[in-house]
PDB file of N, CA and C in Angstrom:
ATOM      1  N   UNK A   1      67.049  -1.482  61.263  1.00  0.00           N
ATOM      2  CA  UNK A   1      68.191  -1.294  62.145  1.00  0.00           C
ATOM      3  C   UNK A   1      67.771  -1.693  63.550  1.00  0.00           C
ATOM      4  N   UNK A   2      68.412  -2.103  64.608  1.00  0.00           N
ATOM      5  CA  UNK A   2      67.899  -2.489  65.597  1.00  0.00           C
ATOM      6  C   UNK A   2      69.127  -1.642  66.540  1.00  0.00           C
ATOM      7  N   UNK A   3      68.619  -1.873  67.735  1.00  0.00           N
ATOM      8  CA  UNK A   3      69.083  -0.899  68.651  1.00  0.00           C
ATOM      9  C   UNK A   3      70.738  -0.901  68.968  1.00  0.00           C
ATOM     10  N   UNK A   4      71.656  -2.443  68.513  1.00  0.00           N
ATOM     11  CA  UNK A   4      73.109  -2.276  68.375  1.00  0.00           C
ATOM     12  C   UNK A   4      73.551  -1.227  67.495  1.00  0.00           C
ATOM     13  N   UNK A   5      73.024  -1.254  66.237  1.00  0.00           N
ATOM     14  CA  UNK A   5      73.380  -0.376  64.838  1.00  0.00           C
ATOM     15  C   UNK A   5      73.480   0.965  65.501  1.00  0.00           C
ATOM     16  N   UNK A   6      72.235   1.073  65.731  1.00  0.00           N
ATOM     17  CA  UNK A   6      71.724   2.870  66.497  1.00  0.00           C
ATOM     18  C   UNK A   6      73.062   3.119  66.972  1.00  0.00           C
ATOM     19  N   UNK A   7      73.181   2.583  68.493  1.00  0.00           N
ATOM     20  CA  UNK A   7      74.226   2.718  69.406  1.00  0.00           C
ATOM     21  C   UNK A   7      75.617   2.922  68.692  1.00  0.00           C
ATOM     22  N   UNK A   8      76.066   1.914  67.517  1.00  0.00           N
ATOM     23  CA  UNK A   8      77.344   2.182  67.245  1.00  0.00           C
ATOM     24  C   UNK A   8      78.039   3.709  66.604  1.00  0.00           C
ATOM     25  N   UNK A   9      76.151   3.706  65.717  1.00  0.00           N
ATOM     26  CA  UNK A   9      76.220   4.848  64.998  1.00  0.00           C
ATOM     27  C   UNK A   9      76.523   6.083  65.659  1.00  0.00           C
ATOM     28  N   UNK A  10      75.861   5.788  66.684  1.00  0.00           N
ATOM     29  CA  UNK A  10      75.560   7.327  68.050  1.00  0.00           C
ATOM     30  C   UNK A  10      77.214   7.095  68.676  1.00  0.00           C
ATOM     31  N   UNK A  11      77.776   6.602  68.933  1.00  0.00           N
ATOM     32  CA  UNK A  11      79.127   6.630  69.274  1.00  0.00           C
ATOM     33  C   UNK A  11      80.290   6.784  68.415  1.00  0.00           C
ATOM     34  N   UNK A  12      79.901   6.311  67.047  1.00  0.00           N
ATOM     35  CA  UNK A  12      81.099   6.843  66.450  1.00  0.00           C
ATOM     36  C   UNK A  12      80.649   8.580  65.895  1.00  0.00           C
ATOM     37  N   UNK A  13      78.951   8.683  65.690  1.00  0.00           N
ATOM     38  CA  UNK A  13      79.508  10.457  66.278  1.00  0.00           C
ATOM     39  C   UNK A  13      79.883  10.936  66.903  1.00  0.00           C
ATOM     40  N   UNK A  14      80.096  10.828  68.131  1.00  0.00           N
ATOM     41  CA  UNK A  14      80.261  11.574  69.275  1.00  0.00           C
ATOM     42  C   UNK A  14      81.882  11.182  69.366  1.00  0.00           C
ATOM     43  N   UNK A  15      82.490  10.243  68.886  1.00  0.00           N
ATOM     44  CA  UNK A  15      84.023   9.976  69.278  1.00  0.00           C
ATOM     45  C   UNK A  15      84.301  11.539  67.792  1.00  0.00           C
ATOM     46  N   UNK A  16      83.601  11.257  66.695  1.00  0.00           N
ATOM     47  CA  UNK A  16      84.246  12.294  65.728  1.00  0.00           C
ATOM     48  C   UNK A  16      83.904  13.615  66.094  1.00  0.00           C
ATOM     49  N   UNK A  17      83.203  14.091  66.556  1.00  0.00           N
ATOM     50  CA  UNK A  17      82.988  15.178  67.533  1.00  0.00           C
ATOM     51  C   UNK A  17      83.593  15.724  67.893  1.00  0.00           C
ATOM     52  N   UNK A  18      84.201  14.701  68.774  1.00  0.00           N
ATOM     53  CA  UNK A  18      85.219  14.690  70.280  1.00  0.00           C
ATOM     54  C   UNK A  18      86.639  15.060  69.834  1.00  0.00           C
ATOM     55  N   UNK A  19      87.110  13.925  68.786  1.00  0.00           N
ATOM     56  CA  UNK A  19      88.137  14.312  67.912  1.00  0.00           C
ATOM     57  C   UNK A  19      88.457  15.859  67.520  1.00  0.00           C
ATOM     58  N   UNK A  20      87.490  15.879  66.683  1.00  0.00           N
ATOM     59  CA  UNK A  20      87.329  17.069  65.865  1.00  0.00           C
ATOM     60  C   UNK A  20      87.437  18.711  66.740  1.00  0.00           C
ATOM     61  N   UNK A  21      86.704  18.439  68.089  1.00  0.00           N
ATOM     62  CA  UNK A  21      86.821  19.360  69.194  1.00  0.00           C
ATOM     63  C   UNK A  21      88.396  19.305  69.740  1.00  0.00           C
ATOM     64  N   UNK A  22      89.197  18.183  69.764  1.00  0.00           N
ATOM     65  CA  UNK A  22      90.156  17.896  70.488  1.00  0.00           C
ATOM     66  C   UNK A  22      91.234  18.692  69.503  1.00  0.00           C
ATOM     67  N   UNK A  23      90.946  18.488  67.982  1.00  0.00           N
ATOM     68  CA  UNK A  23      91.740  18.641  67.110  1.00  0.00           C
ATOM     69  C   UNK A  23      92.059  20.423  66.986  1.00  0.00           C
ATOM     70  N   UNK A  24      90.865  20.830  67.290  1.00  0.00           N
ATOM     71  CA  UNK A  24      90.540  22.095  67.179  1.00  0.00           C
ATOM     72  C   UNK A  24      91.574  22.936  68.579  1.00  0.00           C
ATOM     73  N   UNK A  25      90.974  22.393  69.655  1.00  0.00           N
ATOM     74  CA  UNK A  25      91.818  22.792  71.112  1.00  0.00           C
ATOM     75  C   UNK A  25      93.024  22.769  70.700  1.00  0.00           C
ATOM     76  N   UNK A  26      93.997  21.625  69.827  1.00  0.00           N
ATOM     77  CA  UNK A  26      95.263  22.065  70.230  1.00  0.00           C
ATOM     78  C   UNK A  26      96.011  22.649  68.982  1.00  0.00           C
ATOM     79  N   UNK A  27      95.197  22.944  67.757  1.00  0.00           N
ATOM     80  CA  UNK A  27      95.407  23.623  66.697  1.00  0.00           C
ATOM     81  C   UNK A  27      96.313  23.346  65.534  1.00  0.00           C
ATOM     82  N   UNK A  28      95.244  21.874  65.481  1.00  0.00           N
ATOM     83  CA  UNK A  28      95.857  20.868  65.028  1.00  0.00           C
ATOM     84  C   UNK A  28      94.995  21.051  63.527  1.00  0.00           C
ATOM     85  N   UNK A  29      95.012  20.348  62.690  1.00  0.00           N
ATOM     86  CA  UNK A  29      93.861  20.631  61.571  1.00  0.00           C
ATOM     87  C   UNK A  29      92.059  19.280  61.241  1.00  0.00           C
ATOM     88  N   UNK A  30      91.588  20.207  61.542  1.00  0.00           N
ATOM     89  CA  UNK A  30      90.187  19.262  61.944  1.00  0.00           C
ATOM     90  C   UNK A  30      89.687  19.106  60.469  1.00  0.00           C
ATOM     91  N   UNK A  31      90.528  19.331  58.899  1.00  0.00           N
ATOM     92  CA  UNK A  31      89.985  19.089  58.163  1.00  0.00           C
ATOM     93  C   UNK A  31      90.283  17.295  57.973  1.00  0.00           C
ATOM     94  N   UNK A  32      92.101  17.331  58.399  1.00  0.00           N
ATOM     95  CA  UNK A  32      92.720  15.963  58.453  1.00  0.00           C
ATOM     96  C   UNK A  32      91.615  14.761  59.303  1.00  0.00           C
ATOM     97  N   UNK A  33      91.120  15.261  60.172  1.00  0.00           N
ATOM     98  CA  UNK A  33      90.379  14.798  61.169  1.00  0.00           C
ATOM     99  C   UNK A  33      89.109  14.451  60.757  1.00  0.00           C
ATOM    100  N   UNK A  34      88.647  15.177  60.033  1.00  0.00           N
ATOM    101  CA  UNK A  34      87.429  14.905  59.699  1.00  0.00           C
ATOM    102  C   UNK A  34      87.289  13.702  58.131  1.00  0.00           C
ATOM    103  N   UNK A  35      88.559  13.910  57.240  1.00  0.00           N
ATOM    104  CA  UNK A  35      88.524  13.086  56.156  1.00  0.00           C
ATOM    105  C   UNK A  35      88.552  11.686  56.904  1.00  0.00           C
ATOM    106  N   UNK A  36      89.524  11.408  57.969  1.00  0.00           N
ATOM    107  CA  UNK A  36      89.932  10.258  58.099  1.00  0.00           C
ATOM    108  C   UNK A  36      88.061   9.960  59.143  1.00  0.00           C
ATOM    109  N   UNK A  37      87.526  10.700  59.624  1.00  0.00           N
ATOM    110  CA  UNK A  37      86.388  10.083  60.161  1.00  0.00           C
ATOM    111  C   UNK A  37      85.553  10.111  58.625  1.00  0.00           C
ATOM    112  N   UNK A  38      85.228  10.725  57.892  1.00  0.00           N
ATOM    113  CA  UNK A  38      84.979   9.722  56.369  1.00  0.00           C
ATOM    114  C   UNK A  38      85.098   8.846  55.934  1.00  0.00           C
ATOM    115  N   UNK A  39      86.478   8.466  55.856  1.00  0.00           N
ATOM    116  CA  UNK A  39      87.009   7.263  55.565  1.00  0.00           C
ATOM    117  C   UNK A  39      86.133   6.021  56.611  1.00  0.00           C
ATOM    118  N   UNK A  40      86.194   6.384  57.692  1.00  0.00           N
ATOM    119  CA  UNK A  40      85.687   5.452  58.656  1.00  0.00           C
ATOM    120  C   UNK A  40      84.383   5.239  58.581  1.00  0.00           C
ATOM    121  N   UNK A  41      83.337   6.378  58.389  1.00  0.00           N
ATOM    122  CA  UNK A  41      82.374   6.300  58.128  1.00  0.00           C
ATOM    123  C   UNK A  41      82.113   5.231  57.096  1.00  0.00           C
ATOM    124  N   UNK A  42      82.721   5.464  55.542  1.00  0.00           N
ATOM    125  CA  UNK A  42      82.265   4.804  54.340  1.00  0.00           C
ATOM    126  C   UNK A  42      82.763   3.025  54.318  1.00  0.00           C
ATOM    127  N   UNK A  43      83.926   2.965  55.678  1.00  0.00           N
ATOM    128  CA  UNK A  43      84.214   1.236  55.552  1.00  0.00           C
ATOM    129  C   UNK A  43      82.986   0.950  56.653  1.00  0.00           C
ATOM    130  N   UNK A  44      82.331   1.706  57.189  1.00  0.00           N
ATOM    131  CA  UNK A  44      81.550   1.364  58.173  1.00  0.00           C
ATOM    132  C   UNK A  44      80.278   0.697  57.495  1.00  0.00           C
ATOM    133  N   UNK A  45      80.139   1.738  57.193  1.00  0.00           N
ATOM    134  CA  UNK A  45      78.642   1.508  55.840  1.00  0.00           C
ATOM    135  C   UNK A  45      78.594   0.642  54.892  1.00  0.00           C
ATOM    136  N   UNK A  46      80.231   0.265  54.317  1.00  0.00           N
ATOM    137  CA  UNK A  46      80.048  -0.559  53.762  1.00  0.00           C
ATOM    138  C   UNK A  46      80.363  -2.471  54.418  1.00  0.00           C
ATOM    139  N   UNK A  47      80.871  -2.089  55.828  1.00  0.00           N
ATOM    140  CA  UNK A  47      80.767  -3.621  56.502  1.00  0.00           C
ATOM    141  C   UNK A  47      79.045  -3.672  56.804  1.00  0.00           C
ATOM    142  N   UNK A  48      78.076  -2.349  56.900  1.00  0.00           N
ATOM    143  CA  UNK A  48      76.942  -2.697  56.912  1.00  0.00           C
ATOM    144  C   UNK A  48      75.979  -3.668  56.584  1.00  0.00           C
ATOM    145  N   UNK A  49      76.589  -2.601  54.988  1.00  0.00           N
ATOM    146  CA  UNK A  49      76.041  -3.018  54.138  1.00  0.00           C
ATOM    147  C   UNK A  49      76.117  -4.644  53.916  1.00  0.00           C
ATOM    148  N   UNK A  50      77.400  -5.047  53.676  1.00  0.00           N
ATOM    149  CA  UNK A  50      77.620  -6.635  53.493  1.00  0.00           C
ATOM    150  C   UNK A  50      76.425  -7.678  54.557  1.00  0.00           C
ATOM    151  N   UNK A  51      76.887  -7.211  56.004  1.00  0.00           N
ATOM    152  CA  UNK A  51      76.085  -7.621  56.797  1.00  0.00           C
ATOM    153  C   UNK A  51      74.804  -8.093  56.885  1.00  0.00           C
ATOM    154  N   UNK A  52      73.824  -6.821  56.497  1.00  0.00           N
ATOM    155  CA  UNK A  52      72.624  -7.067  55.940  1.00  0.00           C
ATOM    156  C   UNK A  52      72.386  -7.619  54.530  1.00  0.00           C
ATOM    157  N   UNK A  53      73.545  -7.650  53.387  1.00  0.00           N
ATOM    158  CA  UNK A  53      73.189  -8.809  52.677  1.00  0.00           C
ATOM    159  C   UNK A  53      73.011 -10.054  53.118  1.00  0.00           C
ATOM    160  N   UNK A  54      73.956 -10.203  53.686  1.00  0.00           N
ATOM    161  CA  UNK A  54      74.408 -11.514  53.852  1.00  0.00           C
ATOM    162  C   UNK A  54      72.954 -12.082  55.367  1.00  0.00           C
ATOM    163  N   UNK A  55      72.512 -11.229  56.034  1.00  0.00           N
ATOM    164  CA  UNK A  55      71.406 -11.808  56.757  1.00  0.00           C
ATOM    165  C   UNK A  55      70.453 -11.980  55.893  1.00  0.00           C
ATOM    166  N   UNK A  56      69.569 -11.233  54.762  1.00  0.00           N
ATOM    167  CA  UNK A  56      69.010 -11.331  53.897  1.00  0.00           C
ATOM    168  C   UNK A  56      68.858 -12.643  53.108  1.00  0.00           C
ATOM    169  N   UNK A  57      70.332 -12.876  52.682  1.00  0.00           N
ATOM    170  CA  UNK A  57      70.482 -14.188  51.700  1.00  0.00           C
ATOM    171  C   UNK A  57      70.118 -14.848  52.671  1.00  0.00           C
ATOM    172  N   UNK A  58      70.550 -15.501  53.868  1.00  0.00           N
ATOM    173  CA  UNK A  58      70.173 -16.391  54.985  1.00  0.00           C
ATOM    174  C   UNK A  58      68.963 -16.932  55.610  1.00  0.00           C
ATOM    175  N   UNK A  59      67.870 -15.393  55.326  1.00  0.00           N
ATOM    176  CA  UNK A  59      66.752 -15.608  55.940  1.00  0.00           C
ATOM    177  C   UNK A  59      65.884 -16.003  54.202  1.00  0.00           C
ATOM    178  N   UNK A  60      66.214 -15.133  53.154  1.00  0.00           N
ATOM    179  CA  UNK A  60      65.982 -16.213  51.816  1.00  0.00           C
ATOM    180  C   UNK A  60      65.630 -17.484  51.670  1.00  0.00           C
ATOM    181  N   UNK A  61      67.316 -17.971  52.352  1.00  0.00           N
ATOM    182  CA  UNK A  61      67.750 -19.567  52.077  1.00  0.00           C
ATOM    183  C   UNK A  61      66.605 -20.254  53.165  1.00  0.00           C
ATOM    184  N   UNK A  62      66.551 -19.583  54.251  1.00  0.00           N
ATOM    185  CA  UNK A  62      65.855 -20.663  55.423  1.00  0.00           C
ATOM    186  C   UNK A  62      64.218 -20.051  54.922  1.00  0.00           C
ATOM    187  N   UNK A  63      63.778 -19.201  54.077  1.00  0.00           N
ATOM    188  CA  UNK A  63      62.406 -19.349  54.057  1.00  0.00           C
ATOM    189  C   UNK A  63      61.560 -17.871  54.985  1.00  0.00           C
ATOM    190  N   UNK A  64      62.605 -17.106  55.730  1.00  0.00           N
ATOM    191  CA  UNK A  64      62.075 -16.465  56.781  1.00  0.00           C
ATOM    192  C   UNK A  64      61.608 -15.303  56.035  1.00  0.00           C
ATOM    193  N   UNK A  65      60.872 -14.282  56.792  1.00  0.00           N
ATOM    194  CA  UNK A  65      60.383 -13.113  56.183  1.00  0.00           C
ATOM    195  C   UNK A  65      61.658 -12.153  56.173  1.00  0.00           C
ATOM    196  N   UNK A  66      61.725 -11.150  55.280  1.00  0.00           N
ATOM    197  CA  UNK A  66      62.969 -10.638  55.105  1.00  0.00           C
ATOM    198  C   UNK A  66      62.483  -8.993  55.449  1.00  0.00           C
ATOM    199  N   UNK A  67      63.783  -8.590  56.308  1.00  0.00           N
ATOM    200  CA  UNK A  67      63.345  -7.243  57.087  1.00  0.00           C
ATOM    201  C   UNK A  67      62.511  -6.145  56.058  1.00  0.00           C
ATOM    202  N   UNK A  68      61.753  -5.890  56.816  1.00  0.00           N
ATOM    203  CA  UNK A  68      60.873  -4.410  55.960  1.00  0.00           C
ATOM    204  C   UNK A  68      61.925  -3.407  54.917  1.00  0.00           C
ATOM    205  N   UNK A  69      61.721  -2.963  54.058  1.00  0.00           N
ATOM    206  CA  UNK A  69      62.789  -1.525  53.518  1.00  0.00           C
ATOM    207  C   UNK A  69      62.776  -0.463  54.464  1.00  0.00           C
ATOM    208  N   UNK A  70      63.450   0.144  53.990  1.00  0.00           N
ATOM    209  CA  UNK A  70      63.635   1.658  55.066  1.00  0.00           C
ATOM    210  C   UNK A  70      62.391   2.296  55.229  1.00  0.00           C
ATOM    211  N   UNK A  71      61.870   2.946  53.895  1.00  0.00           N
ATOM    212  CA  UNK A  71      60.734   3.258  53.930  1.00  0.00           C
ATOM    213  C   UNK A  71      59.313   2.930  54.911  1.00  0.00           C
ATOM    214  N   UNK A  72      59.394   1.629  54.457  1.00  0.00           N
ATOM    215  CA  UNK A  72      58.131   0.941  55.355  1.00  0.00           C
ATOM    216  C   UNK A  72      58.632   0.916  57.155  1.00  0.00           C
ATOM    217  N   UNK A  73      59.795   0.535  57.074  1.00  0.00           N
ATOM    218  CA  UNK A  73      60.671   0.665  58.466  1.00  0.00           C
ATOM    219  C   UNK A  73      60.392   2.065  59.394  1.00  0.00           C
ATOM    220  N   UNK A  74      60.512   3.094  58.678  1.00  0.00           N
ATOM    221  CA  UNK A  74      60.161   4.391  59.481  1.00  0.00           C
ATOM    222  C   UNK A  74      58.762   4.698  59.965  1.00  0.00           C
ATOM    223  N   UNK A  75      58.161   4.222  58.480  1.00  0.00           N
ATOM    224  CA  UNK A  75      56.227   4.551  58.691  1.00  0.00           C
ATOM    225  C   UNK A  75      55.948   3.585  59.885  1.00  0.00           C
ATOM    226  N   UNK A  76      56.209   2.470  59.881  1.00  0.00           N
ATOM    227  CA  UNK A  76      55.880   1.572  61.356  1.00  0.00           C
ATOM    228  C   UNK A  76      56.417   2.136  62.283  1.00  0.00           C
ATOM    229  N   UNK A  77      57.798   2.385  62.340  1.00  0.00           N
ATOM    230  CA  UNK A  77      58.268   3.205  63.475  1.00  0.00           C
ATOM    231  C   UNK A  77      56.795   4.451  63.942  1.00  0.00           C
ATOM    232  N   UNK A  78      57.027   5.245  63.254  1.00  0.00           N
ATOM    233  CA  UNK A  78      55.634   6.026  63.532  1.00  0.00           C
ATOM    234  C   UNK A  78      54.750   5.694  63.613  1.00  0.00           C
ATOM    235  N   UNK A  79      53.855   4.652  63.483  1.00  0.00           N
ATOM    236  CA  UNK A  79      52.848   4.199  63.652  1.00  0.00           C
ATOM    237  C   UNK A  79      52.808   3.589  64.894  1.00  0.00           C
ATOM    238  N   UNK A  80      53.636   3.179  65.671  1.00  0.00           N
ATOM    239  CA  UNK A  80      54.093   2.541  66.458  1.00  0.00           C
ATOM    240  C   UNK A  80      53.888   3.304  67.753  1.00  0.00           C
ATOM    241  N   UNK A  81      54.574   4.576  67.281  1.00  0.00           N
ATOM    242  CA  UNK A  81      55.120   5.348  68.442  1.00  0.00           C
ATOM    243  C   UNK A  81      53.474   6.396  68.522  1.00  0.00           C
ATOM    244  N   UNK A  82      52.658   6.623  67.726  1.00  0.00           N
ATOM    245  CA  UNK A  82      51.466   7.249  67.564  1.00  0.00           C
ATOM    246  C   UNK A  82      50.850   6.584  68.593  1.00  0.00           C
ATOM    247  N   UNK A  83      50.889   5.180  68.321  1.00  0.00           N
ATOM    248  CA  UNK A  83      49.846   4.182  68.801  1.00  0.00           C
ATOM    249  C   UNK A  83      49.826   4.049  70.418  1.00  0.00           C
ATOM    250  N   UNK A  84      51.382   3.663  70.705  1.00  0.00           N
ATOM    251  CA  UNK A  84      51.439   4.030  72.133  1.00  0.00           C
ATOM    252  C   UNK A  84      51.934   4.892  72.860  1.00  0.00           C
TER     253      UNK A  84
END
């Protein structure tokens, strides 16, 4: 993931949050509120998802190294952050 992903992710919590707080203040129902930020969540994840196929196949086709898995992705993260 690189630091756009992060960011979008970190903002569409905080808008469902916000919602969900807003929904609550005027006593409205924050369960309605919260399905439809589900919904948003799971087309989110899944335009992700496509995304990173589709860079994958690309860097395939041209030969390039293809991003680390999650797994290995975090342990470098930590290794990273140990180091400096």
């Amino acid at each position: 993931m690189n630091t756009v992903e992060i960011v979008l992710i970190l903002v569409g919590l905080v808008i469902g949050v916000g919602v969900g707080y807003d929904a609550e203040r005027w006593d409205r129902s924050v369960n309605a509120w919260s399905l439809v930020g589900a919904v948003l969540s799971v087309i989110g994840l899944a335009a992700w998802l496509v995304v990173r196929h589709q860079e994958a196949e690309r860097r395939r086709a041209n030969g390039e190294e293809l991003p680390p898995r999650m797994r290995r992705w975090l342990r470098l993260r930590r290794q990273a952050r140990s180091a400096g």
